[in-house]
N, C-alpha and C. Protein backbone atom coordinates (compact mmCIF):
# COMPACT_ATOMS: atom_id res chain seq x y z
N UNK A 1 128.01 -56.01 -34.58
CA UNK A 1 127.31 -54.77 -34.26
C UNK A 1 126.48 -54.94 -32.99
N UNK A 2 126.18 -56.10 -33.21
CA UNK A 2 124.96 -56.43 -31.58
C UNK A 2 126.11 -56.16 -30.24
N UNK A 3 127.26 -56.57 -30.46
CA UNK A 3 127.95 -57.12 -29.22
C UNK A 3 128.52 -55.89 -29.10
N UNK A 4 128.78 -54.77 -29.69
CA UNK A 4 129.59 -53.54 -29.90
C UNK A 4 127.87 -52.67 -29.18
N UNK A 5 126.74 -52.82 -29.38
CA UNK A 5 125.77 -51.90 -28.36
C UNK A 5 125.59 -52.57 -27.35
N UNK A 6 126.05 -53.90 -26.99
CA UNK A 6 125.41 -54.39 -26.12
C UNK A 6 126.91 -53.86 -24.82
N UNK A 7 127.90 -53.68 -25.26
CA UNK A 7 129.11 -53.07 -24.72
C UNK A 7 129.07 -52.03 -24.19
N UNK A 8 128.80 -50.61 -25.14
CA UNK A 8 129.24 -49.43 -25.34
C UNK A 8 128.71 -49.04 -24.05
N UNK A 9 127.51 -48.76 -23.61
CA UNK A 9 126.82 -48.28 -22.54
C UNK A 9 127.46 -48.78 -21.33
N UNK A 10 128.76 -49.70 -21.14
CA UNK A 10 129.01 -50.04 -20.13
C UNK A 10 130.53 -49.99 -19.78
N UNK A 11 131.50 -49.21 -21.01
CA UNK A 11 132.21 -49.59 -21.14
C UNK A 11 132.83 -48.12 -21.40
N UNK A 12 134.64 -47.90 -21.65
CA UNK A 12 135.00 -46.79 -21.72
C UNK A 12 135.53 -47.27 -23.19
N UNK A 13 134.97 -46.58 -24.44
CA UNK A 13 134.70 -46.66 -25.58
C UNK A 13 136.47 -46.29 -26.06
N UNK A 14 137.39 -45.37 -24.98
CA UNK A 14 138.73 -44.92 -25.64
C UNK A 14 139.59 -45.54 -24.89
N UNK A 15 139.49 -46.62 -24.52
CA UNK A 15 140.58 -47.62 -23.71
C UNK A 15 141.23 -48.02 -25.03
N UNK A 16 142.30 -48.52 -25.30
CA UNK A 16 143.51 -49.30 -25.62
C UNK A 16 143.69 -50.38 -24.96
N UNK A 17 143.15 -51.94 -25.69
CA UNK A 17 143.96 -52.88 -24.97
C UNK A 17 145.23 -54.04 -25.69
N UNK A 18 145.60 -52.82 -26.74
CA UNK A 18 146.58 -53.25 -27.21
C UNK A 18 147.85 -51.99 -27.06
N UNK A 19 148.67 -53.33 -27.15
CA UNK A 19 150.18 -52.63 -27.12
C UNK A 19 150.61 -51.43 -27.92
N UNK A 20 150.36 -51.27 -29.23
CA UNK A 20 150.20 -50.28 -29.68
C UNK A 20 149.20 -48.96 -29.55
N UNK A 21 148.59 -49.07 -29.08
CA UNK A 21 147.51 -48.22 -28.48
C UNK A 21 146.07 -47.99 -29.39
N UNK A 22 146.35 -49.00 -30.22
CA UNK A 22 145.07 -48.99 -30.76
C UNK A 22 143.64 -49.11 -30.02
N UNK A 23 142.65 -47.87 -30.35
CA UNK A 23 141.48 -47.87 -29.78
C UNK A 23 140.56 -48.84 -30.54
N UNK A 24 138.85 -49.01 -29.73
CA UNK A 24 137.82 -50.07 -30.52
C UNK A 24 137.71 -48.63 -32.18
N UNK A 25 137.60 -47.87 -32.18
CA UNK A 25 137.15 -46.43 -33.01
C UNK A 25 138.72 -46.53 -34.81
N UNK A 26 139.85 -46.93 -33.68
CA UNK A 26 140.85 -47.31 -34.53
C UNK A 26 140.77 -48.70 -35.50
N UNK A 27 140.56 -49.86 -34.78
CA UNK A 27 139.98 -50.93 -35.21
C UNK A 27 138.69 -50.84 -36.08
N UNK A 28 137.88 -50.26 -35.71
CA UNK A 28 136.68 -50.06 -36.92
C UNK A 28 136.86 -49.71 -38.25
N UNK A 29 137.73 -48.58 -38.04
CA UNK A 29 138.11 -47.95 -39.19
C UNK A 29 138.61 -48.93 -40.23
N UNK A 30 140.04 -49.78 -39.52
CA UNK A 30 140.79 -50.50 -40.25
C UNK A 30 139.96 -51.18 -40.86
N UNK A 31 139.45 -51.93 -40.35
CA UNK A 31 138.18 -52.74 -40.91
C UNK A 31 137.20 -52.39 -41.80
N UNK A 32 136.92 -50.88 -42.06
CA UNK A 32 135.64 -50.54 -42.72
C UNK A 32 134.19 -50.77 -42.05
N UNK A 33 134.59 -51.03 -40.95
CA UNK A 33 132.93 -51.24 -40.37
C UNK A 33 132.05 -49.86 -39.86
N UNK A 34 131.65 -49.54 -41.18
CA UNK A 34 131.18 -48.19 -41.01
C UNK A 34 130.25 -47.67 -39.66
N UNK A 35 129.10 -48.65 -39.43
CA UNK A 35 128.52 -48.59 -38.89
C UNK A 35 128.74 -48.53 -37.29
N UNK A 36 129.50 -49.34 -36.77
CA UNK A 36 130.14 -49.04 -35.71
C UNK A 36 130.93 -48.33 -35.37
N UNK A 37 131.58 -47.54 -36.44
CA UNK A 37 132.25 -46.33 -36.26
C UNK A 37 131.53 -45.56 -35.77
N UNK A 38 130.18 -45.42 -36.97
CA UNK A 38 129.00 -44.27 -36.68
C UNK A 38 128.49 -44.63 -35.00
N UNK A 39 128.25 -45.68 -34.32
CA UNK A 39 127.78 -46.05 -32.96
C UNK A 39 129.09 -45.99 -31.87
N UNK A 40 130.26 -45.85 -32.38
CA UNK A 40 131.64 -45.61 -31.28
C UNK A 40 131.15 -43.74 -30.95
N UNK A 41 131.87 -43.29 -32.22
CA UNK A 41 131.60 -41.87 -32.12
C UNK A 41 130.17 -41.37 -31.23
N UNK A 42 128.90 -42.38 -32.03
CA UNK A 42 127.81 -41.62 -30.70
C UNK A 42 127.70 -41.56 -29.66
N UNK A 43 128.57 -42.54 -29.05
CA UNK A 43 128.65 -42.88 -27.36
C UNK A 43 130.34 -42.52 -27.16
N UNK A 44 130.89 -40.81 -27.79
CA UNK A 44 131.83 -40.05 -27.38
C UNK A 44 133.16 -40.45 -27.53
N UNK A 45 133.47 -41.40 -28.75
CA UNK A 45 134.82 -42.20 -29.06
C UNK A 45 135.76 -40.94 -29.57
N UNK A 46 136.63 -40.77 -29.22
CA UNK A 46 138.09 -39.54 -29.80
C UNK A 46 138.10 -39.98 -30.64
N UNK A 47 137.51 -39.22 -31.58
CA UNK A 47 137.71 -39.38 -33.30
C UNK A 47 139.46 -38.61 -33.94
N UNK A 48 139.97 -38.11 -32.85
CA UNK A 48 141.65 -37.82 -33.17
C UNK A 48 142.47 -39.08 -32.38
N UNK A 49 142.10 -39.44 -31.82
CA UNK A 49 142.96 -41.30 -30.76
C UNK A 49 143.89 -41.52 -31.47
N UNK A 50 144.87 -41.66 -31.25
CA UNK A 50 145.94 -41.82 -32.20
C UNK A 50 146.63 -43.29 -31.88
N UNK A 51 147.43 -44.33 -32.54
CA UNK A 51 148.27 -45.14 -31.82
C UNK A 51 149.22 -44.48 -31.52
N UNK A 52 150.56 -45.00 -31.07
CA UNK A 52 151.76 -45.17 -30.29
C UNK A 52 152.33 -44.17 -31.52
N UNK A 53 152.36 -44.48 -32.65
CA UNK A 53 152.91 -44.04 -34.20
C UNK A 53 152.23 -43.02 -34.65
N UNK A 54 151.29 -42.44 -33.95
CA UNK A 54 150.72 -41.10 -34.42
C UNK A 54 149.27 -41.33 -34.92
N UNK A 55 149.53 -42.62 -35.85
CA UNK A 55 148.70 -42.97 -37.11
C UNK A 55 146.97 -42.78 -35.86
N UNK A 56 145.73 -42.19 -36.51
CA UNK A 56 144.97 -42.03 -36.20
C UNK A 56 143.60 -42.91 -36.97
N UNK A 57 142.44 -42.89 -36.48
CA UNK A 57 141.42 -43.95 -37.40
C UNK A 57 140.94 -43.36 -38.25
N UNK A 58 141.37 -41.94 -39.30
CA UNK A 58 141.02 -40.94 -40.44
C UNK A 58 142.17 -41.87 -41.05
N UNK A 59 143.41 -41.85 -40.83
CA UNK A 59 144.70 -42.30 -41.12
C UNK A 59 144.15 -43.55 -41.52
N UNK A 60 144.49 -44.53 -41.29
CA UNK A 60 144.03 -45.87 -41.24
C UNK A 60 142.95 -46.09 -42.36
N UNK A 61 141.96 -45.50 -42.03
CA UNK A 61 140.82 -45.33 -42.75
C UNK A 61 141.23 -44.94 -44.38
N UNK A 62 142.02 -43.75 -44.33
CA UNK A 62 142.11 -42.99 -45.82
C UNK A 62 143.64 -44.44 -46.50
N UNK A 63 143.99 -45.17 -45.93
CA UNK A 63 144.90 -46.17 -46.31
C UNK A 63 144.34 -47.05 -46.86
N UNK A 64 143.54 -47.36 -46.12
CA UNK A 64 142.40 -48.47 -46.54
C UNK A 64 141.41 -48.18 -47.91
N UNK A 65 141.59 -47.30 -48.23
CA UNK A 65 140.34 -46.42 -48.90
C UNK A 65 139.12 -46.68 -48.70
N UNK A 66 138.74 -46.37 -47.03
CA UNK A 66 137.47 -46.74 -46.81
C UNK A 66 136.67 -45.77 -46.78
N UNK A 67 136.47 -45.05 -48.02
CA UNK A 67 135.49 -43.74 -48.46
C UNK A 67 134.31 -43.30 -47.59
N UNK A 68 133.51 -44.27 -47.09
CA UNK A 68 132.55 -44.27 -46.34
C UNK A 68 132.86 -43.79 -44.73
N UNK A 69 134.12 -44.38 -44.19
CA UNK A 69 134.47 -44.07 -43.06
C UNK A 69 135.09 -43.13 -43.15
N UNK A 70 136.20 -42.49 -43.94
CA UNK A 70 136.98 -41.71 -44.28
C UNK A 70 135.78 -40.09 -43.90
N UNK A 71 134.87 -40.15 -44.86
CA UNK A 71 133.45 -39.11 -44.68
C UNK A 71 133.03 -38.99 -43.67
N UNK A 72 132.53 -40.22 -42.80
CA UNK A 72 132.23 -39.98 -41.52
C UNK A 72 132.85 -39.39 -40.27
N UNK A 73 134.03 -39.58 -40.61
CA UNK A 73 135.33 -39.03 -39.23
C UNK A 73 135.55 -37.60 -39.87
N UNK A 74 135.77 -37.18 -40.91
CA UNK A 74 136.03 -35.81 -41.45
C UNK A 74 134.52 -34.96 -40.91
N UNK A 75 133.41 -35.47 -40.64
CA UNK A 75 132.04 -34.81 -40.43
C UNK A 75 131.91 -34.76 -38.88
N UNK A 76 132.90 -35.69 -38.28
CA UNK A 76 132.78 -35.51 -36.60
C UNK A 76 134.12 -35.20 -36.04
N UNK A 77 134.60 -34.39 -37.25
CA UNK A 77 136.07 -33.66 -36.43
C UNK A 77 137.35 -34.28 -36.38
N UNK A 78 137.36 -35.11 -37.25
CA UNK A 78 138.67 -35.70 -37.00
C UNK A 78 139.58 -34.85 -38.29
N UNK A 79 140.52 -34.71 -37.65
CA UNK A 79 141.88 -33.54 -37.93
C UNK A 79 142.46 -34.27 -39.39
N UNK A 80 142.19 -34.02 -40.42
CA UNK A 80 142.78 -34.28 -41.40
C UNK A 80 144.48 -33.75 -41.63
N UNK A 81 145.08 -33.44 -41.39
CA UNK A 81 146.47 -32.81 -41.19
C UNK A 81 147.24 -33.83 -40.09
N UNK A 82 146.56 -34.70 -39.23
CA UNK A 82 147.18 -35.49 -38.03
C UNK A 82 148.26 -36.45 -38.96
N UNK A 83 149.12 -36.26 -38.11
CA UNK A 83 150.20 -36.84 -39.24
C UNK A 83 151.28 -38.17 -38.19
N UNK A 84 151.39 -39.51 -38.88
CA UNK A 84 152.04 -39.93 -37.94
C UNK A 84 153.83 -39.50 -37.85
N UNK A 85 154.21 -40.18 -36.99
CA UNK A 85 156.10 -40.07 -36.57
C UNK A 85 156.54 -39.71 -37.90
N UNK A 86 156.34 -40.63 -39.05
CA UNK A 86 156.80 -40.33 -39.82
C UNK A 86 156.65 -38.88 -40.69
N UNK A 87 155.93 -38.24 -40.41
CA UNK A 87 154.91 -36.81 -40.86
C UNK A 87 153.92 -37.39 -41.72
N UNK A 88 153.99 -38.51 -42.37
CA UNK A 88 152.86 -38.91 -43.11
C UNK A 88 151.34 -38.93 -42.85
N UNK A 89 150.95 -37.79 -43.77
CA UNK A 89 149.01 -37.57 -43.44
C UNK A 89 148.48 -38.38 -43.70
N UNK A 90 146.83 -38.34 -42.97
CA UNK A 90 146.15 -39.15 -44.41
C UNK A 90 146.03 -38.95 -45.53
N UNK A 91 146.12 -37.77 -46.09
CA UNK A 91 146.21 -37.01 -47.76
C UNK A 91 147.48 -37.60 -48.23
N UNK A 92 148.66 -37.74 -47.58
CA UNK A 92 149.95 -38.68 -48.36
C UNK A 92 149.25 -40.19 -48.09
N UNK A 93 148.86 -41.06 -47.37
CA UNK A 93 148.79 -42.30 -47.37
C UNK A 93 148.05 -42.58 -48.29
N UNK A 94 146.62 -41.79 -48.92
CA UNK A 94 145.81 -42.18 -49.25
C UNK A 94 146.49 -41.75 -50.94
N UNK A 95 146.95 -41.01 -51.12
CA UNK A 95 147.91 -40.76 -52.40
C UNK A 95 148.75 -42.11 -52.32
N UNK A 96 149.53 -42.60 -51.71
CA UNK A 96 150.21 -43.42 -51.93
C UNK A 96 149.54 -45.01 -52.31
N UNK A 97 148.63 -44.89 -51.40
CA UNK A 97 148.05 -45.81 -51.53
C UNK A 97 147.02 -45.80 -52.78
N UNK A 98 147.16 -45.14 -53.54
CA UNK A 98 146.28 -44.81 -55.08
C UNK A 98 144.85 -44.37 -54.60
N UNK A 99 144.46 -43.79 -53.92
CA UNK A 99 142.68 -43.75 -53.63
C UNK A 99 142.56 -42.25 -54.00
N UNK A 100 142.33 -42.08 -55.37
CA UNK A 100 142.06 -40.50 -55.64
C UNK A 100 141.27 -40.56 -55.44
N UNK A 101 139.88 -40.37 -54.96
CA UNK A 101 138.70 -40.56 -54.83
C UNK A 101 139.04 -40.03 -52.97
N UNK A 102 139.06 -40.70 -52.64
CA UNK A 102 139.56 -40.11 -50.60
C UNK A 102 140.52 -39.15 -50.76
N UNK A 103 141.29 -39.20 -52.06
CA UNK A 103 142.39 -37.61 -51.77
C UNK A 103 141.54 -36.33 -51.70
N UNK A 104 140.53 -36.96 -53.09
CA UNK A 104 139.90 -35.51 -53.31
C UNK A 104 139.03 -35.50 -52.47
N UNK A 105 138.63 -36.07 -51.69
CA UNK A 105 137.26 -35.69 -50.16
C UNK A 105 138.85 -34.92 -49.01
N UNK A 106 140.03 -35.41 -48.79
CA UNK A 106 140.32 -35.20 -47.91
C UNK A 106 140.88 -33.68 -48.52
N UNK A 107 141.45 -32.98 -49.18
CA UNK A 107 141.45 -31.86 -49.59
C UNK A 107 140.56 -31.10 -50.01
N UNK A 108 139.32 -31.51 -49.79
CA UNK A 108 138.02 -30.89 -49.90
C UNK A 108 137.85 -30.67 -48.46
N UNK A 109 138.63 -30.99 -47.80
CA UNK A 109 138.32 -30.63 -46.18
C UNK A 109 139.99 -30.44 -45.56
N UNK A 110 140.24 -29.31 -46.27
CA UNK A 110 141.29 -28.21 -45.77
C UNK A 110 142.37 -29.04 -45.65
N UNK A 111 142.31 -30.71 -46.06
CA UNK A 111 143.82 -31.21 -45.80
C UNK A 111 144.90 -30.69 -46.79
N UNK A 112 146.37 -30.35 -46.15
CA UNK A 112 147.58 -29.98 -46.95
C UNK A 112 147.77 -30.45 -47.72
N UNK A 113 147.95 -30.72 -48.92
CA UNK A 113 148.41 -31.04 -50.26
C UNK A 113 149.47 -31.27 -50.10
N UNK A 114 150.04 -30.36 -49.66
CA UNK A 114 152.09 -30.12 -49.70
C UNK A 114 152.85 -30.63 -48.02
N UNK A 115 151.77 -31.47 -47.30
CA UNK A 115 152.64 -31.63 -45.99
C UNK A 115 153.15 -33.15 -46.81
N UNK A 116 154.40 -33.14 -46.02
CA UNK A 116 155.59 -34.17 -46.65
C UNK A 116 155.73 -35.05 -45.08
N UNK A 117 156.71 -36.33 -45.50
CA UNK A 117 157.19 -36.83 -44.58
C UNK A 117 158.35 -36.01 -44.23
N UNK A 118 159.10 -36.79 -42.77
CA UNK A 118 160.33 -36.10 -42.91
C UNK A 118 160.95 -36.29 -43.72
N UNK A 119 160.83 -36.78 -44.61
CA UNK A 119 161.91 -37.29 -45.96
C UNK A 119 162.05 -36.21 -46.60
N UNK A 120 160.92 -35.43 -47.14
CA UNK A 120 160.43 -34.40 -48.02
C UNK A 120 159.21 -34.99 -48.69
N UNK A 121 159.38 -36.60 -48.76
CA UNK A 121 157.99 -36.34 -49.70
C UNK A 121 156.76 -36.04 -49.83
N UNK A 122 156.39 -35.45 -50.99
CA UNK A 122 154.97 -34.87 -50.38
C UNK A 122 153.67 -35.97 -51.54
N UNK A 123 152.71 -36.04 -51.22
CA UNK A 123 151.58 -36.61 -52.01
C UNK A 123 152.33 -36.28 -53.52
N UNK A 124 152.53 -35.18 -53.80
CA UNK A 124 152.47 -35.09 -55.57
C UNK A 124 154.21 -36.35 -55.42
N UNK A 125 154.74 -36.45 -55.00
CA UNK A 125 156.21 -36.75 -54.98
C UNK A 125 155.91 -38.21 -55.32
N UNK A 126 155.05 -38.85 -54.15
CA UNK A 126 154.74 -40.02 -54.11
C UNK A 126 153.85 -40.61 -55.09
N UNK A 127 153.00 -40.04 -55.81
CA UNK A 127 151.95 -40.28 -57.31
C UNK A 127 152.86 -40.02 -58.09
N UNK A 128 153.88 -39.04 -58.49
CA UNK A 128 154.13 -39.29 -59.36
C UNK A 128 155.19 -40.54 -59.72
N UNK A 129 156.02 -40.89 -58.47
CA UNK A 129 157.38 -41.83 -58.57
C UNK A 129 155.82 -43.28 -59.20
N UNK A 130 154.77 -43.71 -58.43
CA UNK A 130 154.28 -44.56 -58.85
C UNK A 130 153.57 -44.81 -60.26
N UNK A 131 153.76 -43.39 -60.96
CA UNK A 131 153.46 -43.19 -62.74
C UNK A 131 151.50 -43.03 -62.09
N UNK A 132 150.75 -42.31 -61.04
CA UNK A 132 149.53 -42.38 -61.00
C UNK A 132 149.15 -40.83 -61.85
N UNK A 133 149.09 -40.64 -63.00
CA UNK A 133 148.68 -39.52 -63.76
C UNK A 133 147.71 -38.72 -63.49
N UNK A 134 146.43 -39.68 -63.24
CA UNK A 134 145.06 -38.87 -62.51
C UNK A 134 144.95 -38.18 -61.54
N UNK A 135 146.05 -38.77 -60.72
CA UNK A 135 146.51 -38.14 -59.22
C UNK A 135 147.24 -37.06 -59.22
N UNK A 136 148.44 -37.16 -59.96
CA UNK A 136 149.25 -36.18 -59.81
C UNK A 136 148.23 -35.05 -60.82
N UNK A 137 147.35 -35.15 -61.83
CA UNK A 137 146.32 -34.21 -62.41
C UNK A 137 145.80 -33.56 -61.13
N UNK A 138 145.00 -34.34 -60.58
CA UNK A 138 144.19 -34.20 -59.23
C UNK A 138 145.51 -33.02 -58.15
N UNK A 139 146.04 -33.48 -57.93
CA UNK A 139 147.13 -32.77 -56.99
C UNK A 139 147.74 -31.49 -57.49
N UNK A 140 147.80 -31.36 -58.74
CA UNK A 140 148.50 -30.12 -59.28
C UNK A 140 147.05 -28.83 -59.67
N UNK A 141 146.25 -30.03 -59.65
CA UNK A 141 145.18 -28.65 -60.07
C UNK A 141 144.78 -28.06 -58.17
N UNK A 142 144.97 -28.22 -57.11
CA UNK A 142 144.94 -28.16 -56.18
C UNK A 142 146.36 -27.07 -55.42
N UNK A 143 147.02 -26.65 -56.37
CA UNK A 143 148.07 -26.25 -56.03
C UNK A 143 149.43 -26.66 -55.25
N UNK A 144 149.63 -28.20 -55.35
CA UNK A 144 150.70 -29.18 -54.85
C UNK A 144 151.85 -28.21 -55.43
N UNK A 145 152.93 -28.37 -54.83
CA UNK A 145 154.55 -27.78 -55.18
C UNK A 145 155.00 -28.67 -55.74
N UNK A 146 155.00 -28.68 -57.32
CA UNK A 146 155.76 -29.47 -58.61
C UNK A 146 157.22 -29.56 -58.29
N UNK A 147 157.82 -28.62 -57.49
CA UNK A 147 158.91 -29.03 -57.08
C UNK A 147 159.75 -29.23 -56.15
N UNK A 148 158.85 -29.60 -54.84
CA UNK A 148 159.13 -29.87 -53.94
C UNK A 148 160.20 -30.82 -53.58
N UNK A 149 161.29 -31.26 -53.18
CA UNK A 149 162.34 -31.93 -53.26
C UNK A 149 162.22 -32.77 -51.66
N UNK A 150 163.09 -34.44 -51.97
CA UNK A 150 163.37 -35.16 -50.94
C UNK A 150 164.73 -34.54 -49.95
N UNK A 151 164.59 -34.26 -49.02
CA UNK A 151 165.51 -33.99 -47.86
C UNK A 151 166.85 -34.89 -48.39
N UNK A 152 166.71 -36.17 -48.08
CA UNK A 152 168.05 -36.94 -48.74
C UNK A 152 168.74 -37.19 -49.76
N UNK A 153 168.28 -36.49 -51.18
CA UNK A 153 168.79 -36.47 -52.38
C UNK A 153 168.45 -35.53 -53.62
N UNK A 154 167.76 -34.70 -52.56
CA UNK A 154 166.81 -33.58 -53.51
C UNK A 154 166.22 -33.73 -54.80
N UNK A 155 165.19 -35.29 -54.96
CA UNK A 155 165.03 -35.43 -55.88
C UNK A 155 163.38 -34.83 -55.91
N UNK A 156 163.07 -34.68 -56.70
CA UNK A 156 161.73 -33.77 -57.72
C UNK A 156 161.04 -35.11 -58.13
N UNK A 157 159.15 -34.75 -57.97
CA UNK A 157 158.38 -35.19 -58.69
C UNK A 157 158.78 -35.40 -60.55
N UNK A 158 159.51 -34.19 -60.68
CA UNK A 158 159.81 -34.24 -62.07
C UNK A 158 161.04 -35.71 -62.36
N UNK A 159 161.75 -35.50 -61.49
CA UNK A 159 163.61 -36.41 -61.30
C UNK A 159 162.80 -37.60 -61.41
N UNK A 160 161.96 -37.82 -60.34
CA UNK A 160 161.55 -39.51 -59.75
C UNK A 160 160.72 -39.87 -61.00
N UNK A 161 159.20 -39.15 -61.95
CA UNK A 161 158.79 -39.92 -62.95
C UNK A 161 159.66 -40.23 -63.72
N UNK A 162 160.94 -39.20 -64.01
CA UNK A 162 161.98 -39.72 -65.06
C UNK A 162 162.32 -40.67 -64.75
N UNK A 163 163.11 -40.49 -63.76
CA UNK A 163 163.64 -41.70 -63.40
C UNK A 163 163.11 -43.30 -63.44
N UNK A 164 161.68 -43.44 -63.63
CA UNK A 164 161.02 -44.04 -63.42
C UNK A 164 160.14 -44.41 -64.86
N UNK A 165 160.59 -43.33 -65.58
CA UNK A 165 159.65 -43.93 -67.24
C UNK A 165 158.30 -43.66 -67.24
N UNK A 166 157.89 -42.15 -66.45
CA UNK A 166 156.58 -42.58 -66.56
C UNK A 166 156.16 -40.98 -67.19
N UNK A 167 155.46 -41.49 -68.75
CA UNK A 167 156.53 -40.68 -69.87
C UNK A 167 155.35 -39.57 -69.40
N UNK A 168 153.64 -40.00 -69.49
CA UNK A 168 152.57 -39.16 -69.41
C UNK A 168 152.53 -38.15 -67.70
N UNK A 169 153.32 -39.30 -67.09
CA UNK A 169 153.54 -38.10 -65.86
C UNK A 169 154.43 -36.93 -66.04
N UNK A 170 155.41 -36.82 -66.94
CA UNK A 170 156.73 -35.98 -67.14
C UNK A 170 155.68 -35.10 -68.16
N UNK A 171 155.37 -35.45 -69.04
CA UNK A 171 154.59 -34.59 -69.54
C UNK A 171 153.69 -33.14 -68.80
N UNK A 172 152.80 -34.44 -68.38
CA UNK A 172 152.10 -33.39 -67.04
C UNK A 172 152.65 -32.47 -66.01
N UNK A 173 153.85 -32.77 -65.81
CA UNK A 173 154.37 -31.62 -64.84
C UNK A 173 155.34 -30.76 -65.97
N UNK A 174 155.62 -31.05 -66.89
CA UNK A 174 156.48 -30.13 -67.68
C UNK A 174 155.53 -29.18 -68.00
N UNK A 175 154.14 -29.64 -68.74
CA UNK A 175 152.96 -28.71 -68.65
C UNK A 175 152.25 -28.00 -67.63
N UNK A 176 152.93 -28.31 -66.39
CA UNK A 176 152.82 -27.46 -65.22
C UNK A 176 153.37 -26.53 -64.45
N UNK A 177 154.59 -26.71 -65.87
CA UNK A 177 156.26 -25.03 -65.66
C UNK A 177 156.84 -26.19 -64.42
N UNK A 178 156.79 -27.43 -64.26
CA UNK A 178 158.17 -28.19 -63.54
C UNK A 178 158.96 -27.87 -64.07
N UNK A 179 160.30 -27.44 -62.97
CA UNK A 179 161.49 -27.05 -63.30
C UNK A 179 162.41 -27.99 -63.67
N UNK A 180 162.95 -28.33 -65.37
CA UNK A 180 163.66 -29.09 -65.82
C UNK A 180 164.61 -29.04 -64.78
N UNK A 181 165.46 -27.99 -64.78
CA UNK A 181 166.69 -27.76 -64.53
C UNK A 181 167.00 -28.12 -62.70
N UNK A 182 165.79 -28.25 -62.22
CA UNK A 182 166.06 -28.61 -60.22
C UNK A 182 166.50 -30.06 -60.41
N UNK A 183 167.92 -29.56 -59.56
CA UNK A 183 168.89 -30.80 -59.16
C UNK A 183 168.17 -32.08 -58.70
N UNK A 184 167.47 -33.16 -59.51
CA UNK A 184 167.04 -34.11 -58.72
C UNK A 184 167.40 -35.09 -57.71
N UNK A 185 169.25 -35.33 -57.52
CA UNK A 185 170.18 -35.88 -56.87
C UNK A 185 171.03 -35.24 -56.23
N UNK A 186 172.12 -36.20 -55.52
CA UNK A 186 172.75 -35.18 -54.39
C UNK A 186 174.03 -35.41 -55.77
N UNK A 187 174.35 -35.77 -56.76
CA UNK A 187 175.09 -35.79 -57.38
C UNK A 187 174.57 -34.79 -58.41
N UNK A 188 173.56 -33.75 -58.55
CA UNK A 188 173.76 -32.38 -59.53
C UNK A 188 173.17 -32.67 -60.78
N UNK A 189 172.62 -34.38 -60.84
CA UNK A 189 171.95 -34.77 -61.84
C UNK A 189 170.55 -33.64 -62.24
N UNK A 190 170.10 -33.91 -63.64
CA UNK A 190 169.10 -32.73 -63.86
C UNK A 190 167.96 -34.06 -64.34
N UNK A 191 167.08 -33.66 -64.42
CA UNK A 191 165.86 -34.43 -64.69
C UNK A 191 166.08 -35.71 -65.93
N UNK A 192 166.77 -34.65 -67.03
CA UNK A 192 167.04 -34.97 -68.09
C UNK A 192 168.00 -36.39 -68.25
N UNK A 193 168.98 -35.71 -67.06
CA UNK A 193 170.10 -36.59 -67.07
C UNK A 193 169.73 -38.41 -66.39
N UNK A 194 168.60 -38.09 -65.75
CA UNK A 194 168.15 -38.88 -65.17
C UNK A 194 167.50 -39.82 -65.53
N UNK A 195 166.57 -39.05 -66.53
CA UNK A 195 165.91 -40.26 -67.61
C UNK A 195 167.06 -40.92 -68.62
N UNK A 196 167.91 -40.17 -68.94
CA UNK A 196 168.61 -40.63 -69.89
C UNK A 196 169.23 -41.97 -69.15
N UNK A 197 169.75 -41.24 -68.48
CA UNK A 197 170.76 -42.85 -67.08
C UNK A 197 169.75 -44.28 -67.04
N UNK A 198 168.75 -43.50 -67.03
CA UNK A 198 167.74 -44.70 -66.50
C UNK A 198 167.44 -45.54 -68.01
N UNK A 199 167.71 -44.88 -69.07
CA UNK A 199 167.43 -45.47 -70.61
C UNK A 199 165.72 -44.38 -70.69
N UNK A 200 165.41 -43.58 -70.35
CA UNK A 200 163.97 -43.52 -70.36
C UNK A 200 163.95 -42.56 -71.72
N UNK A 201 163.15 -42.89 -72.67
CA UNK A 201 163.00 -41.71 -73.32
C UNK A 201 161.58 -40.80 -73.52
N UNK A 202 161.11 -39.52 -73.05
CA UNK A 202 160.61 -38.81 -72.60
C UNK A 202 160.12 -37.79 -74.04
């Protein structure tokens, strides 16, 4: 922290001196070093700076589940919706990465629920394939699309917990009017058929 004020005042705070284009504001984040986040940003750091990959220090941050930093960049403007190459937000990373706790701050601040990668998947897609129940609770009471489908095999939050055995997640979206019957595969498979294939019983 000493060597980061003893810098800032002399220095251009949004340089990149890495190959990927990571900024000092990007690096903090990763790290959790809250505090120097809070002292980048005061001396005018692009709280949207993105690397090479899109990925931004909200991004990074909501991966990390660094709650503390995550709050601070959402309070000085940083774009919750910034999504890298892959379309992946911080609201999907931080779903994926299990941090309900940063999902629900980052959809408390207008982030999409339902933005997907290019794949299709969206946050509810990705909690539920990992059996995270609280999450996909969290995500559906928020108005997530229960049946939002993958681009490459049109499989369903509903298809993937089957598929996957994860009996209290199938529950939860069946109690959420998930559509048994949406094709979870490019082979016409139905949810049902899916658990069954897989041995799952539901």
């Amino acid at each position: 922290m000493d060597v980061v004020e003893l810098l800032v005042g002399n220095a251009d705070v949004n340089t990149s001196c890495t190959n990927d284009g990571s900024t000092p504001l990007y690096i903090a984040a990763l790290k959790g070093y809250t505090e120097i986040v809070k002292l980048l940003l005061k001396n005018n750091a692009d709280v949207n700076a993105s690397k090479h990959t899109g990925a931004t220090a909200l991004y990074i941050a909501a991966q990390k589940g660094h709650m503390d930093v995550v709050k601070l960049l959402l309070e000085n403007g940083a774009d919750a919706n910034a999504a890298r190459y892959t379309g992946a937000t911080p609201v999907y990373i931080a779903a994926q990465s299990g941090h309900i706790e940063v999902v629900k701050l980052l959809v408390g601040n207008n982030a999409d629920v339902n933005a997907s990668r290019r794949s299709g998947s969206t946050p509810l897609y990705i909690a539920a394939k990992n059996g995270n129940t609280e999450l996909v609770k969290l995500l559906l009471g928020n108005n997530a699309d229960r049946n939002a489908s993958m681009h490459r095999d049109g499989s369903t939050p509903l298809g993937v917990a089957s598929q996957e055995g994860h009996t209290e997640v199938v529950k939860l979206l069946q109690d959420n009017k998930a559509d048994v019957d949406v094709d979870p595969t490019d082979n016409s498979s139905t949810a049902v058929y899916i658990g069954a294939y897989g041995g799952q019983r539901s």
